[in-house]
Protein backbone atom coordinates (compact mmCIF):
# COMPACT_ATOMS: atom_id res chain seq x y z
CA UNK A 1 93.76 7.69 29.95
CA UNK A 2 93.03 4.00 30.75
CA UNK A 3 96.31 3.71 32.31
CA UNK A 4 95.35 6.32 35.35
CA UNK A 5 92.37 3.46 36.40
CA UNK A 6 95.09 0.88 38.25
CA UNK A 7 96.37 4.04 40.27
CA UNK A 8 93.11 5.08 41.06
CA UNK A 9 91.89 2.02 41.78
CA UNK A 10 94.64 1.26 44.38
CA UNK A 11 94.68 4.69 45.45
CA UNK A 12 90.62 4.13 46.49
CA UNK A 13 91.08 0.78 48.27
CA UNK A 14 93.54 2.39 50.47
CA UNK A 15 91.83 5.35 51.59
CA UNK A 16 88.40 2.76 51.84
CA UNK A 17 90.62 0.47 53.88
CA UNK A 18 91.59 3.56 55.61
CA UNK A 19 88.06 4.58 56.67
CA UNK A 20 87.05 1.14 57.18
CA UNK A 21 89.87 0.93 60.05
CA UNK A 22 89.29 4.19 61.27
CA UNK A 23 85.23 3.15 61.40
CA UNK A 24 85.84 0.15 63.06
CA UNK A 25 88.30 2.16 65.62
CA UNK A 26 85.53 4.38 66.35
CA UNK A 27 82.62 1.62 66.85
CA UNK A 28 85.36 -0.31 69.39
CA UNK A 29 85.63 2.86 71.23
CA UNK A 30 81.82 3.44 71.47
CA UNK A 31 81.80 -0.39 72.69
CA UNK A 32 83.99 0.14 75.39
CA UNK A 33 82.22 3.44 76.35
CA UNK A 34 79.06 1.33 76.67
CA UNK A 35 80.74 -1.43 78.51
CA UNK A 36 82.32 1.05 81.05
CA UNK A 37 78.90 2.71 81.83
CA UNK A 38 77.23 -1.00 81.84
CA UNK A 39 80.70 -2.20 84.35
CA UNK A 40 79.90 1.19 86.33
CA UNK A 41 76.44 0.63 86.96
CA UNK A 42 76.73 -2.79 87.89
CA UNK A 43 79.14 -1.57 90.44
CA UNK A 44 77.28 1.00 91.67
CA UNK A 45 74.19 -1.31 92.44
CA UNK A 46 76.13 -4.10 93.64
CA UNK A 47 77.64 -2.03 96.29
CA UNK A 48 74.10 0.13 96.83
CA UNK A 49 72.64 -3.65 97.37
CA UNK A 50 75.45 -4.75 99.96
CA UNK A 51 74.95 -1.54 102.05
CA UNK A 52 70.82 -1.63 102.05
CA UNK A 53 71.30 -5.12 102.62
CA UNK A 54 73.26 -4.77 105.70
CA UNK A 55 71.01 -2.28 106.98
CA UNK A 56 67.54 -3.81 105.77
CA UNK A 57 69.09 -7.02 108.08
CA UNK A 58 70.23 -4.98 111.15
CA UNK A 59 66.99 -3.79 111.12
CA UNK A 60 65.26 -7.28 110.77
CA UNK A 61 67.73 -8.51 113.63
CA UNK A 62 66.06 -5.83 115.72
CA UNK A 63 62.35 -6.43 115.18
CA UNK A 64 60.86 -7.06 119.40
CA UNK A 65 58.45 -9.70 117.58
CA UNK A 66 56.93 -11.61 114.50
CA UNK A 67 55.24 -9.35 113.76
CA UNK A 68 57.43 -6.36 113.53
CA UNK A 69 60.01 -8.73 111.45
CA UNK A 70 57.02 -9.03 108.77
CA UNK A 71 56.03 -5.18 108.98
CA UNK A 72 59.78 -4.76 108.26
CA UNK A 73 60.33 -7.47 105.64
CA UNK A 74 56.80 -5.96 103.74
CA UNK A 75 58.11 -2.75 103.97
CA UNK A 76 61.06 -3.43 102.06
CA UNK A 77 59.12 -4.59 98.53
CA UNK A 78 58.12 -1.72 97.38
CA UNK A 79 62.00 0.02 97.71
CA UNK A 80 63.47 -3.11 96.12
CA UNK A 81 61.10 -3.34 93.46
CA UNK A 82 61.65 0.64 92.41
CA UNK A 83 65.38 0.12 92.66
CA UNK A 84 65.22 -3.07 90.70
CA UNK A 85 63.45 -0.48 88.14
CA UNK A 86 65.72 2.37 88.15
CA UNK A 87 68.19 -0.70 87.26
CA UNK A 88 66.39 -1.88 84.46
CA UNK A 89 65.49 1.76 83.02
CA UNK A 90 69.30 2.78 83.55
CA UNK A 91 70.33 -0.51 81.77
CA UNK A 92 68.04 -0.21 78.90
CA UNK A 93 69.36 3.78 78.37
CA UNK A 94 72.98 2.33 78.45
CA UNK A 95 72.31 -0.35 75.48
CA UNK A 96 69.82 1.94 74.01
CA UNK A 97 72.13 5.07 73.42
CA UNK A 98 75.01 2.68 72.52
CA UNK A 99 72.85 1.03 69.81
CA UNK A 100 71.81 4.48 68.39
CA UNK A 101 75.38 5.44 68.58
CA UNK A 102 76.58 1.97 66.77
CA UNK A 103 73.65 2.28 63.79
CA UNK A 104 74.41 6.62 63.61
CA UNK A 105 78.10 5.13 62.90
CA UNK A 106 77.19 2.33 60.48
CA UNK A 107 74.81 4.31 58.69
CA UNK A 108 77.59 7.05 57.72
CA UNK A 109 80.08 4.99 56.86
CA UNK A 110 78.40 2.68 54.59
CA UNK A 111 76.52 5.71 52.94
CA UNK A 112 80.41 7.22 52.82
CA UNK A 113 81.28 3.56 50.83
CA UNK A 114 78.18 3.79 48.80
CA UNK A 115 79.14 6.94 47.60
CA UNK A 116 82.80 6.05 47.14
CA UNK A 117 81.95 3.24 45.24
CA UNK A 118 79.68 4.77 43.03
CA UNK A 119 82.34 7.15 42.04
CA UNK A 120 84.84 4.89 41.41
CA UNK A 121 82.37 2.59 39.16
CA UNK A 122 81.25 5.87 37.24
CA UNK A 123 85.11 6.59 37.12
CA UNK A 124 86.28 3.01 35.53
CA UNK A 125 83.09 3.33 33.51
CA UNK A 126 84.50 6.43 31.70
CA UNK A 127 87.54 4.33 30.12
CA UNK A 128 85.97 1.31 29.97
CA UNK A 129 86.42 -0.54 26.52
CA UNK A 130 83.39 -0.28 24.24
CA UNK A 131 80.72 -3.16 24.26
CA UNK A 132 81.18 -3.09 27.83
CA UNK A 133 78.13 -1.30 28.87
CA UNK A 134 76.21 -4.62 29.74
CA UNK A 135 78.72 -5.21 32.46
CA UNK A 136 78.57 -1.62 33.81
CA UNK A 137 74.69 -1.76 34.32
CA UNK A 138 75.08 -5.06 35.92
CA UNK A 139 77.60 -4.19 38.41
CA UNK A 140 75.21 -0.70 39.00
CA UNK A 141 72.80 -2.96 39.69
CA UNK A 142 74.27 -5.32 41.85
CA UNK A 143 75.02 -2.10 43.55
CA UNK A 144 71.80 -0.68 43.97
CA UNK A 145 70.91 -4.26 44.84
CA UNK A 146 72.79 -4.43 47.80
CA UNK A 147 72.05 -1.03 49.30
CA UNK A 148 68.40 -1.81 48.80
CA UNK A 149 69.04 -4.78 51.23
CA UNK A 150 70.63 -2.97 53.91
CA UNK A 151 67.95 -0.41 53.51
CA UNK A 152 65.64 -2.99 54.35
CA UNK A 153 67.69 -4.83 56.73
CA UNK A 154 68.39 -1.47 58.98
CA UNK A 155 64.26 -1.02 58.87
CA UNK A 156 64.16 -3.89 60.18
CA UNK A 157 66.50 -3.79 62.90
CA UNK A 158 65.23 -0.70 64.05
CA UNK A 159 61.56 -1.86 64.20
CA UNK A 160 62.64 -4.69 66.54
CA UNK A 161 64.66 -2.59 68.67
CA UNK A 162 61.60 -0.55 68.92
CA UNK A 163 59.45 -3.64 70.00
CA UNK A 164 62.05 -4.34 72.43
CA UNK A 165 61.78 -1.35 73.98
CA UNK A 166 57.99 -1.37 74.16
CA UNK A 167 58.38 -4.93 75.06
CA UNK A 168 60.54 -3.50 78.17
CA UNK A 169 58.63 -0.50 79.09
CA UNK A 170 55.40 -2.62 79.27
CA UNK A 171 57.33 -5.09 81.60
CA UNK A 172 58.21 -2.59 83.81
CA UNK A 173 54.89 -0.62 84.03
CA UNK A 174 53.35 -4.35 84.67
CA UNK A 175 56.14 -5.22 87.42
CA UNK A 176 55.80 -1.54 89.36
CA UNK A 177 51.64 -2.62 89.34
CA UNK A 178 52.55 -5.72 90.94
CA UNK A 179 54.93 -4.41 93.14
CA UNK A 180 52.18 -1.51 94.62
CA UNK A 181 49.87 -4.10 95.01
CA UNK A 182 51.81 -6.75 96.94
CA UNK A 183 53.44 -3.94 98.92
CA UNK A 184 49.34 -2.50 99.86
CA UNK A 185 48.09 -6.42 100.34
CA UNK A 186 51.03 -6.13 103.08
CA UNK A 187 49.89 -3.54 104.69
C-alpha cells in the first residue's frame, strides 16, 4: 500500500500546481478587467474635462465685465466639485468591486488547498510507519497554524478596507459641504 503514496503525492502537486495556475490566470484577468474600467474612466473624464473646459472658457472669454467673469467663474464650483465626486465615487466602486472580486477568489482557492492538503496529509497518514504519529500531529498543527493566520490576516484586511471606505465616504460628504458653501458665499 505504501508504494501508491509517491504516485499520489505527485499526482496532487500537479493538479495543485494546476489550480494554482489556473487561480492565478483568473486573478490576472480580474486585474486587467479592473484596469480597463479604471483606463476607461480616466478617459472618459479626461475628455468630459477638455470639452467643459473649452466651453466653461468660451464662456469666460465672453463675460461684458468683471463682474460677469466672477459670476461665471463662481458658478462653475459647484459643477466641478460634483463631477470631481462622481469621479471619486466611480473610482472607489472600480477598486472596491475588484478587491471583493480578488479576496472572493483568494478565499476559494486557498480553502480549495486547505482542503486538498488536508486530504493528502490524512492520506500519507494512513501508511505512515508506526511511531510516527508525533510527526503527523505536528504537521496538522502547523496546518491549522497557518490557516488560523490567514484567518486573521483576511479579518484584518477587510476591516481596513472598510475604514478606507468610511475614511472616503466621510471625505467626500466633508468636500460636497465645502463645496455648497463656497459656491452660496459666491453668490
Amino acid at each position: 500500500m505504501t508504494t501508491n503514496t509517491p504516485e499520489q503525492f505527485i499526482a496532487t502537486t500537479k493538479a495543485n500546481l494546476e489550480a494554482q495556475f489556473a487561480s492565478l490566470t483568473a486573478l490576472n484577468k480580474k486585474a486587467f478587467e479592473g484596469l480597463e474600467q479604471l483606463f476607461a474612466l480616466n478617459v472618459n473624464a479626461a475628455k468630459a474635462s477638455f470639452e467643459e473646459g473649452t466651453a466653461t472658457a468660451k464662456q469666460l472669454l465672453s463675460a461684458k465685465d468683471p463682474q460677469e467673469f466672477f459670476t461665471l467663474s463662481a458658478a462653475q464650483a459647484q459643477p466641478n466639485a460634483e463631477k470631481a465626486l462622481a469621479y471619486g465615487r466611480h473610482l472607489a466602486s472600480i477598486t472596491t468591486a475588484t478587491q471583493q472580486e480578488f479576496t472572493k477568489a483568494v478565499e476559494a482557492h486557498i480553502a480549495e488547498t486547505n482542503t486538498k492538503v488536508i486530504s493528502l496529509i490524512d492520506e500519507v497518514t494512513k501508511n505512515a510507519p508506526a511511531g510516527s504519529e508525533q510527526a503527523v500531529t505536528a504537521l496538522k498543527s502547523v496546518v491549522g497554524n497557518i490557516n488560523a493566520g490567514y484567518e486573521q490576516l483576511s479579518k484584518t484586511s477587510k476591516q481596513a478596507v472598510q475604514t478606507l471606505e468610511e475614511n472616503l465616504t466621510k471625505a467626500t460628504q466633508q468636500f460636497t459641504q465645502a463645496a455648497e458653501k463656497a459656491t452660496a458665499k459666491k453668490k
